[in-house]
N, C-alpha and C. Protein backbone atom coordinates (compact mmCIF):
# COMPACT_ATOMS: atom_id res chain seq x y z
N UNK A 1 132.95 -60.62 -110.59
CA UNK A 1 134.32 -60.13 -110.58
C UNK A 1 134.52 -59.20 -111.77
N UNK A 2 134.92 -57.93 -111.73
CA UNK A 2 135.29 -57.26 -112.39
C UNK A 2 136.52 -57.09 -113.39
N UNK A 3 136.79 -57.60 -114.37
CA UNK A 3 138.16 -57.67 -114.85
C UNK A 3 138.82 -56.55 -115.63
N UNK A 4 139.96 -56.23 -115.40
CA UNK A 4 140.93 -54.89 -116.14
C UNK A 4 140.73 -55.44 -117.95
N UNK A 5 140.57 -53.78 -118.36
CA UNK A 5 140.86 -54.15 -119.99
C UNK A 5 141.83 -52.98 -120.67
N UNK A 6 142.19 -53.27 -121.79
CA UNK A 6 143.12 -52.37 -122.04
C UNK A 6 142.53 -51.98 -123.81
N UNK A 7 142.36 -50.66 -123.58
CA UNK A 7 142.25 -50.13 -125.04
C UNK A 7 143.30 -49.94 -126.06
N UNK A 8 143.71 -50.69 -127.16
CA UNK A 8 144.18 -50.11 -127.88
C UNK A 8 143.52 -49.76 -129.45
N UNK A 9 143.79 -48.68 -129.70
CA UNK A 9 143.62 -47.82 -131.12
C UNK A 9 144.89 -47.12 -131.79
N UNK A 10 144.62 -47.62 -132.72
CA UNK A 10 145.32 -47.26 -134.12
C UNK A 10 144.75 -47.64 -135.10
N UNK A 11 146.01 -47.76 -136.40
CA UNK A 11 145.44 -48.19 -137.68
C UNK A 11 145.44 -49.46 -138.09
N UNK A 12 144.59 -49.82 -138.85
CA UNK A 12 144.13 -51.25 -138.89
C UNK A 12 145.49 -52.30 -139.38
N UNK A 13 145.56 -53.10 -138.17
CA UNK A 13 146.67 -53.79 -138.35
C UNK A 13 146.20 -55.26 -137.80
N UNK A 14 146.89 -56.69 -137.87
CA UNK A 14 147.23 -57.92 -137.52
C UNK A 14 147.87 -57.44 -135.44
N UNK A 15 147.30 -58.14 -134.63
CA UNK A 15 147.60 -57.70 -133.37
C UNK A 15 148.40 -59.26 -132.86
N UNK A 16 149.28 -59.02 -131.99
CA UNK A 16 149.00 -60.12 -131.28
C UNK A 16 149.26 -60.36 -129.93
N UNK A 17 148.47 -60.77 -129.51
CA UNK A 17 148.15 -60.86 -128.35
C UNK A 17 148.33 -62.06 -127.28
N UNK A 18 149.27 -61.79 -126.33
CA UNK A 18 150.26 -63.23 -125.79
C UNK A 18 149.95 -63.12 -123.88
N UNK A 19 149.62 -64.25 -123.77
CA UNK A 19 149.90 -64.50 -122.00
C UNK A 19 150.41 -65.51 -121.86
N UNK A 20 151.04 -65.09 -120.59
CA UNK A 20 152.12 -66.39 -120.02
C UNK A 20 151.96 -66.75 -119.08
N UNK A 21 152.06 -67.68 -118.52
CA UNK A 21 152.06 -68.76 -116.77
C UNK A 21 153.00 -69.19 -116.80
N UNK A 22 153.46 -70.09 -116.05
CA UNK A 22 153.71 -70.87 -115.68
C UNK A 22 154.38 -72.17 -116.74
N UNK A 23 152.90 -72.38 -116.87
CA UNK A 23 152.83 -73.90 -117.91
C UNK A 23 153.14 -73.72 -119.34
N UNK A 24 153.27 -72.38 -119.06
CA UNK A 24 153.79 -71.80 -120.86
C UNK A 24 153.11 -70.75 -121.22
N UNK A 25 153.01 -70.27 -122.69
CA UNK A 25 152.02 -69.51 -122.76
C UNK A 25 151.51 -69.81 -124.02
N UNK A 26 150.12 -68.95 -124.32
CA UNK A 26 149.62 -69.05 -125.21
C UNK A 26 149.91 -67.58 -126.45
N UNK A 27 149.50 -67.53 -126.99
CA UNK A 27 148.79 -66.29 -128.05
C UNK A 27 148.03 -66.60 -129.20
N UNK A 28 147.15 -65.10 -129.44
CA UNK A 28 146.37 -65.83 -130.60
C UNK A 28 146.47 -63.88 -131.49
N UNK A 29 145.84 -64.29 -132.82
CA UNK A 29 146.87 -63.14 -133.53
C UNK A 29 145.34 -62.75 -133.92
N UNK A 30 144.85 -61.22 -133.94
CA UNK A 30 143.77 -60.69 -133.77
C UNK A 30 143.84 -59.90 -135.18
N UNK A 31 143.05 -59.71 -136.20
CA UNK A 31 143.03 -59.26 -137.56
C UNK A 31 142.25 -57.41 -137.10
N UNK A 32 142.35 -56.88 -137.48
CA UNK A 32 141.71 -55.62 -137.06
C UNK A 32 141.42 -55.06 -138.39
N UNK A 33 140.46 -54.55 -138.81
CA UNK A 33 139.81 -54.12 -140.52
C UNK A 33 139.85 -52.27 -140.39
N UNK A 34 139.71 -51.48 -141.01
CA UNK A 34 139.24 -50.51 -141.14
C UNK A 34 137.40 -50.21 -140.59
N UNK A 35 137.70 -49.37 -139.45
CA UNK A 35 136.48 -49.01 -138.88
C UNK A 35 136.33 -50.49 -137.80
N UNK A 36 136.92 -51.46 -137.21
CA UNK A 36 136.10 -52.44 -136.68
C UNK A 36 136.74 -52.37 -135.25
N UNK A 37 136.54 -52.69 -134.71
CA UNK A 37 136.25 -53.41 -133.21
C UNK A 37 136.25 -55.03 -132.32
N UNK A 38 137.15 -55.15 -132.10
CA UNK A 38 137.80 -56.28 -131.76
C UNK A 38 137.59 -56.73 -130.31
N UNK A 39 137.36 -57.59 -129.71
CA UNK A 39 137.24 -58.10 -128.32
C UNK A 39 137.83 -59.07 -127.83
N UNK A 40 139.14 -58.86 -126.91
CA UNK A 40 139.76 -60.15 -126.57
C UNK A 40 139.90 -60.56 -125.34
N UNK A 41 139.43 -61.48 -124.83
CA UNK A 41 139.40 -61.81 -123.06
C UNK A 41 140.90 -62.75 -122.90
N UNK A 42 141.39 -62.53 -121.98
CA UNK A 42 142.63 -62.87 -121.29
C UNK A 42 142.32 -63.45 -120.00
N UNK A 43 142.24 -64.99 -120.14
CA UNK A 43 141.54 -65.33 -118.83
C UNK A 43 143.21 -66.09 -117.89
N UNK A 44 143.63 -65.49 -116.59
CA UNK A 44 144.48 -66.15 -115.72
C UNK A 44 143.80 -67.33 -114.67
N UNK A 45 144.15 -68.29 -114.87
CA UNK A 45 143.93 -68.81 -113.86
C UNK A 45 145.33 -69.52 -112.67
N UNK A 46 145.10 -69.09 -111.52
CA UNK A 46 146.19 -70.07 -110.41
C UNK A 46 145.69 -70.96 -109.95
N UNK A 47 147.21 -71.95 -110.39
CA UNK A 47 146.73 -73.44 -109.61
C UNK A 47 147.58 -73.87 -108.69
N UNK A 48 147.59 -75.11 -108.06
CA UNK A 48 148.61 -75.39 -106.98
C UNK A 48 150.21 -76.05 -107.79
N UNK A 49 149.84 -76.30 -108.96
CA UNK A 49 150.90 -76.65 -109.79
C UNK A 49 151.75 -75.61 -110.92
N UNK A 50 151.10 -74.36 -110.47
CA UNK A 50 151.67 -73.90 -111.72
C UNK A 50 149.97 -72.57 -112.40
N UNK A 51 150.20 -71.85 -113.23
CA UNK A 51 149.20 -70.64 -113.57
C UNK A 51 149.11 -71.33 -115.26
N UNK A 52 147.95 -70.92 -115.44
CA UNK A 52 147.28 -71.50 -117.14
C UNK A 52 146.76 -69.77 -117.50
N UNK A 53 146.74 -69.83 -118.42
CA UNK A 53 146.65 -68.32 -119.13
C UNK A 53 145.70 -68.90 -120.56
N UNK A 54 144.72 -68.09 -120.62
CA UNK A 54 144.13 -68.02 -122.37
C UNK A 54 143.69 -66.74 -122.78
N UNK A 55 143.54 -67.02 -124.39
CA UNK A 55 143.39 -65.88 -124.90
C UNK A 55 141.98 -66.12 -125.89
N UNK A 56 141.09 -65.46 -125.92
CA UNK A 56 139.55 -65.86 -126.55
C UNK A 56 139.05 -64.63 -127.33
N UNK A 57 139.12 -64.67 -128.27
CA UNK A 57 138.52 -63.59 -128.91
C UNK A 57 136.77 -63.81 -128.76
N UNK A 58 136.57 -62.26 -128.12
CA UNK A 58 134.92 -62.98 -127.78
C UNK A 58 134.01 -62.20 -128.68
N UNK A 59 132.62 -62.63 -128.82
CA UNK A 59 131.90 -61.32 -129.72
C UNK A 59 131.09 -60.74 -129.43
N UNK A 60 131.13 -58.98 -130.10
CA UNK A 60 131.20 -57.96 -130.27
C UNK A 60 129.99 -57.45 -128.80
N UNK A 61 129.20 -58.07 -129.02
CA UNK A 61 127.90 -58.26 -127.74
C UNK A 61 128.74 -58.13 -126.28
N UNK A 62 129.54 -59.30 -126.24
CA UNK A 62 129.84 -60.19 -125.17
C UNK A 62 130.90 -58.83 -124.64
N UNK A 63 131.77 -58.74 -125.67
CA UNK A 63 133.15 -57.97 -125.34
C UNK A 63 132.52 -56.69 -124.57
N UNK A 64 131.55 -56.18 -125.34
CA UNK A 64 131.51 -54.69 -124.98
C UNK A 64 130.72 -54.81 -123.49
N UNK A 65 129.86 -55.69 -123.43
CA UNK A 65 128.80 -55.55 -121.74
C UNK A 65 130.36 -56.00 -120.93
N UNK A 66 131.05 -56.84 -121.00
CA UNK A 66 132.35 -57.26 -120.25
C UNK A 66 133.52 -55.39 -120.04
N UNK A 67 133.57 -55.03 -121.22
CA UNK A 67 134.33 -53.86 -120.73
C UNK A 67 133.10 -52.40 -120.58
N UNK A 68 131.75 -52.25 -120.37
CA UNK A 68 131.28 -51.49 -119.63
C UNK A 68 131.38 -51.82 -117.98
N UNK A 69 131.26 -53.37 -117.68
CA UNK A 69 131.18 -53.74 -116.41
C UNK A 69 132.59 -53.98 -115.58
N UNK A 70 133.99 -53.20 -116.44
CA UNK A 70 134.80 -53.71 -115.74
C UNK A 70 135.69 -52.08 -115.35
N UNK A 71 137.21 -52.64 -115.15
CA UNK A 71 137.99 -51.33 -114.75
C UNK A 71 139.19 -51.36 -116.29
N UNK A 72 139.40 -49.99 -116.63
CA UNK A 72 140.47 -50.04 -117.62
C UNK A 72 141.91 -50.23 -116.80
N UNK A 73 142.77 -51.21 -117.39
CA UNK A 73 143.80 -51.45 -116.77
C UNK A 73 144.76 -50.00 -117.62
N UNK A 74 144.62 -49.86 -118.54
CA UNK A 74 145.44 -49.26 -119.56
C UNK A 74 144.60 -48.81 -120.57
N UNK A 75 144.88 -47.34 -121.20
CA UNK A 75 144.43 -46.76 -122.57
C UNK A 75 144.09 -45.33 -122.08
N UNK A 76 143.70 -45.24 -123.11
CA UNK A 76 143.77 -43.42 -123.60
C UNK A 76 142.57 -42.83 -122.30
């Protein structure tokens, strides 16, 4: 399965990054350095009770083969 990703760039700032379901939501707050590169997976899942949402900062390996193999939802 192919999943949407979204580029953002700017200047090095504190990000944060939030999904919601159902059951609530989560977020987790992403540090960004000068010159670096950040990877965050947003996983949805539906259930018969309700949608669960997470947020995983993954690494640098993982992130980038995940957004060559997927579609950009959003970015430049």
């Amino acid at each position: 399965m192919r999943l949407p990703w979204v580029w953002l760039q700017g200047a090095p700032a504190v990000i944060d990054v939030k999904c919601t379901g159902t059951d609530g939501g989560v977020d987790r707050t992403v540090n960004v350095g000068p010159g670096e590169t950040r990877f965050v997976e947003v996983a949805f899942r539906p259930g018969l009770m309700g949608s669960r949402c997470a947020v995983l900062e993954a690494p640098a390996t993982q992130g980038r083969a995940a957004v060559l193999a997927g579609h950009r939802a959003v970015g430049p």
